[in-house]
C-alpha atoms as a PDB file:
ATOM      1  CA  UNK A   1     -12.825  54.216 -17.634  1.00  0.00           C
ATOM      2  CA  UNK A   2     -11.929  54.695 -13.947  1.00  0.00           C
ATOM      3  CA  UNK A   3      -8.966  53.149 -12.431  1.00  0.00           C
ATOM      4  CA  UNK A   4      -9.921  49.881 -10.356  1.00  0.00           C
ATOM      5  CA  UNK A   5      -9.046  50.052  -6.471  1.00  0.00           C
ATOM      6  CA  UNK A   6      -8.900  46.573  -4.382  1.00  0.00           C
ATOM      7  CA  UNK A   7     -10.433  47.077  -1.469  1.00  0.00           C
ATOM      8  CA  UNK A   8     -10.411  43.988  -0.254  1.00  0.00           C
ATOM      9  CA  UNK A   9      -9.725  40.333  -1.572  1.00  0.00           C
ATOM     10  CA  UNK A  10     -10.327  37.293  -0.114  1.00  0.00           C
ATOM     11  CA  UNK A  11      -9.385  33.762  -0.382  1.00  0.00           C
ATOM     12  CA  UNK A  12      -9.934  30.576   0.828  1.00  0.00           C
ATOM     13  CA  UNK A  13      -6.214  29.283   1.160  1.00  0.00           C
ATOM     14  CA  UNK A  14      -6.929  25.447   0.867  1.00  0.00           C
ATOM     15  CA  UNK A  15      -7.259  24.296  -2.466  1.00  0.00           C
ATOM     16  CA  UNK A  16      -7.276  27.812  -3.863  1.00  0.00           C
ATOM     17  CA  UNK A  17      -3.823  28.889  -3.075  1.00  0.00           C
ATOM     18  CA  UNK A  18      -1.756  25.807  -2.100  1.00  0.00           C
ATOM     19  CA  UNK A  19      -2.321  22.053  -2.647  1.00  0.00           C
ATOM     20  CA  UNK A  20      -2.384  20.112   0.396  1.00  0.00           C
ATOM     21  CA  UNK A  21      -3.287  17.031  -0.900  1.00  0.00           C
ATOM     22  CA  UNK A  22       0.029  15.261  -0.423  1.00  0.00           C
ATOM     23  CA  UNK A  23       0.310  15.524   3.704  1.00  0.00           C
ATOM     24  CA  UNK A  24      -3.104  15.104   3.640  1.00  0.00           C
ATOM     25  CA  UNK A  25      -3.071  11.868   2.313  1.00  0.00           C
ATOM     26  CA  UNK A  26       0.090  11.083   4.117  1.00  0.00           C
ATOM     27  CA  UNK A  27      -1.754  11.446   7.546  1.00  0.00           C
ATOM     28  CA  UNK A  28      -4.783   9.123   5.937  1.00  0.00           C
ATOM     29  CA  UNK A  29      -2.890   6.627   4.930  1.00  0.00           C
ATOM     30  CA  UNK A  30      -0.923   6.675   8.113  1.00  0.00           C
ATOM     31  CA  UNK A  31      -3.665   6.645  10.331  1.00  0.00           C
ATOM     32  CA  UNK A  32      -5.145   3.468   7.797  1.00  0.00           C
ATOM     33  CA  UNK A  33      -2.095   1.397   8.097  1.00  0.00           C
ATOM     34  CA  UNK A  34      -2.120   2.423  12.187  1.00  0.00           C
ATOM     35  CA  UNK A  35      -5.568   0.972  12.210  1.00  0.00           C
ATOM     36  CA  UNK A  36      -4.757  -2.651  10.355  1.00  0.00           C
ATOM     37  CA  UNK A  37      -6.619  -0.738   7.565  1.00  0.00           C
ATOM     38  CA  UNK A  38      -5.675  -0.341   3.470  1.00  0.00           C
ATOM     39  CA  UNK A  39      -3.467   2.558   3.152  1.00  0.00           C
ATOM     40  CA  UNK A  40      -4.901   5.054   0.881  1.00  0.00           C
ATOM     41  CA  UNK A  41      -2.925   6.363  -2.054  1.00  0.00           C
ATOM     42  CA  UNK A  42      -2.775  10.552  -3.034  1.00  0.00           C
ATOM     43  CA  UNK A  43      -4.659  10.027  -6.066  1.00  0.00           C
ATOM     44  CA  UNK A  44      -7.442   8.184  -4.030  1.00  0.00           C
ATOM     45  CA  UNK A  45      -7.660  10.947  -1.233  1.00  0.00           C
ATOM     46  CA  UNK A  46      -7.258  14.039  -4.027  1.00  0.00           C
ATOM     47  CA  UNK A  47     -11.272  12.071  -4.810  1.00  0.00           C
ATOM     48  CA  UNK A  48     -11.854  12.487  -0.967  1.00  0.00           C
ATOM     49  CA  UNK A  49     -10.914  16.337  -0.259  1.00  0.00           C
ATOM     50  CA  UNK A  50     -13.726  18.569  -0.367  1.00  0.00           C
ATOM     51  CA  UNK A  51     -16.332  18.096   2.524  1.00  0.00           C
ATOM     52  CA  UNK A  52     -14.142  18.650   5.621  1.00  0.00           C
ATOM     53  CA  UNK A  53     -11.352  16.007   7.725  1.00  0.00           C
ATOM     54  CA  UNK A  54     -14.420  14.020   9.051  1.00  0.00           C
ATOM     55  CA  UNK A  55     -15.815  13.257   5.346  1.00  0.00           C
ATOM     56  CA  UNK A  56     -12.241  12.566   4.297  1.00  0.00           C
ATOM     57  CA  UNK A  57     -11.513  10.190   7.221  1.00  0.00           C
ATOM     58  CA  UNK A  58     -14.802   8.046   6.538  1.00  0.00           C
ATOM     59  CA  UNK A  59     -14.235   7.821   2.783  1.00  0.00           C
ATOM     60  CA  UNK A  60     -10.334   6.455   3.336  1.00  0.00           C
ATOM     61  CA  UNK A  61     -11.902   4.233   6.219  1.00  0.00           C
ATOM     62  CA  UNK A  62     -14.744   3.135   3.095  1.00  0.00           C
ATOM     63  CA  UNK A  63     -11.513   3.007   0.466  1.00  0.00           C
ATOM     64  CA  UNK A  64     -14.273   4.921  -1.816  1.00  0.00           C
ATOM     65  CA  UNK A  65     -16.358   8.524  -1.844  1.00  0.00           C
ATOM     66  CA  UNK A  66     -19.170   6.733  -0.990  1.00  0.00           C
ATOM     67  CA  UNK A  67     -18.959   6.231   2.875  1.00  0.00           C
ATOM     68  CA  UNK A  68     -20.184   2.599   4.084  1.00  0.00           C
ATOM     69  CA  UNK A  69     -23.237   3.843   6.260  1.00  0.00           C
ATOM     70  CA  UNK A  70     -21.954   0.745   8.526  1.00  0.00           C
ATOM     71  CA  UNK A  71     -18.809   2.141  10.153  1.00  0.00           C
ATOM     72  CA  UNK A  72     -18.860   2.603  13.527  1.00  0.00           C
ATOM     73  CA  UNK A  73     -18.868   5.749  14.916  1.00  0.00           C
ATOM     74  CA  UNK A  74     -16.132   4.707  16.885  1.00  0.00           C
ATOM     75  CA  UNK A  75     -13.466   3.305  14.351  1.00  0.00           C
ATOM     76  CA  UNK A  76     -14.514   7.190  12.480  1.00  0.00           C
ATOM     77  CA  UNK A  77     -13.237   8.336  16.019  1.00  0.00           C
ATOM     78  CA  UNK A  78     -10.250   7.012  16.407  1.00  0.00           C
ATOM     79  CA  UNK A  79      -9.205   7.626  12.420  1.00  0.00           C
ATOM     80  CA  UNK A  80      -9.851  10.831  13.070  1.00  0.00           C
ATOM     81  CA  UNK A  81      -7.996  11.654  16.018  1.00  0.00           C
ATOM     82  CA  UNK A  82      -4.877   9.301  14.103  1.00  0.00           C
ATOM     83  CA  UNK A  83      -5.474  11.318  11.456  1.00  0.00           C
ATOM     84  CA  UNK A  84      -5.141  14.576  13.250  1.00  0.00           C
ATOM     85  CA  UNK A  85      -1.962  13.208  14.986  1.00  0.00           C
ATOM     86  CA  UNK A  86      -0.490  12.748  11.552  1.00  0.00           C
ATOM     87  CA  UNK A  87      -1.362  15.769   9.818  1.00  0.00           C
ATOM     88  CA  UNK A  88       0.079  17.578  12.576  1.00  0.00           C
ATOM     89  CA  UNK A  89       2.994  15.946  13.460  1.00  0.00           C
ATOM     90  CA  UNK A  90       3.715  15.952   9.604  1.00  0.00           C
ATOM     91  CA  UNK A  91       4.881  19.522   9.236  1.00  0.00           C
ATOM     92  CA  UNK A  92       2.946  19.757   5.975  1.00  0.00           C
ATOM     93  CA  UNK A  93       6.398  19.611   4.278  1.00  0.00           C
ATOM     94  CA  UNK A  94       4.396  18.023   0.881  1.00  0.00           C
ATOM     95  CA  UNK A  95       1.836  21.650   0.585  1.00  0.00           C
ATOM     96  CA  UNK A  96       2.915  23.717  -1.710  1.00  0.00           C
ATOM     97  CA  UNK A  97       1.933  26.919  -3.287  1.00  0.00           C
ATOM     98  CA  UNK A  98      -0.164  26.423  -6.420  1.00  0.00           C
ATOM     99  CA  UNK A  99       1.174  27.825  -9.757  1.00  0.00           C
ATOM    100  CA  UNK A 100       1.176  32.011 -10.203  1.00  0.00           C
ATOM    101  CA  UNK A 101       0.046  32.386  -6.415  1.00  0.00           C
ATOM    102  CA  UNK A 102       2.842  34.699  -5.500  1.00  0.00           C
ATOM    103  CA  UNK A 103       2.753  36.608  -8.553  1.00  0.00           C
ATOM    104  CA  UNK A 104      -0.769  37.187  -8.270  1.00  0.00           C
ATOM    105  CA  UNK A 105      -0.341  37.702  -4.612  1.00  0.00           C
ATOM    106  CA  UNK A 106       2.579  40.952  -5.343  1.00  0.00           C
ATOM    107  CA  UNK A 107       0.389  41.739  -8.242  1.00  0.00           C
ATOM    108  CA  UNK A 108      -2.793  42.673  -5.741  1.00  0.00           C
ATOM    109  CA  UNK A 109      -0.740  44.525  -2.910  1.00  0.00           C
ATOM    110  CA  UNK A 110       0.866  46.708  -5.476  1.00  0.00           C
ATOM    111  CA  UNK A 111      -2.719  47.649  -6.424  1.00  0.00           C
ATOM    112  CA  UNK A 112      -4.305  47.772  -3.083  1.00  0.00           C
ATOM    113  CA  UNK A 113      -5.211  50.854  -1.499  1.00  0.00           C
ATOM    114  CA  UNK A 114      -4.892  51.504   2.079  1.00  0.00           C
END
């Protein structure tokens, strides 16, 4: 059997390589509790992630993964631009690198061919 050569490997780095769930439901719940809103809990928004910020921001607004068809466009605004404050301003000091990434990581440039 030949030898295998990487030619090219690619990754989507959310949710594949680290776990940004933690600042990610930091900035929720801080844009919640900014809004007079329930603050939303890590476990809660790890049931959120998945469908992009705007889905995420609507289902913490709805405390559910089922978005309430009657927010306001508005209020999904302004959560979302808190939201985006947050996240940012959070220096994502909770992400971290999932188990074996790095490994794996050295493990594929060793093998890659240039």
């Amino acid at each position: 059997m030949a030898s295998l050569r990487i030619k090219l490997v690619v990754f989507d780095l959310d949710g594949t390589m680290i776990d940004s769930c933690p600042d990610l439901a930091s900035a929720a719940n801080k844009a919640m509790l900014e809004m007079g809103r329930t603050g939303v809990t890590v476990e809660q928004v790890a049931g959120y992630i998945g469908n992009g910020a705007d889905v995420l921001v609507s289902r913490a607004l709805s405390q559910s993964v089922e978005v309430d068809p009657a927010l306001d466009p508005e209020t999904k605004s302004q959560a979302r631009v808190l939201f985006d404050k947050h996240y940012h301003e959070g220096g994502h000091i909770l992400t971290t690198l999932y188990p074996g990434v790095k490994e794996t990581l050295s493990i594929l440039k060793e093998k890659a061919s240039y």
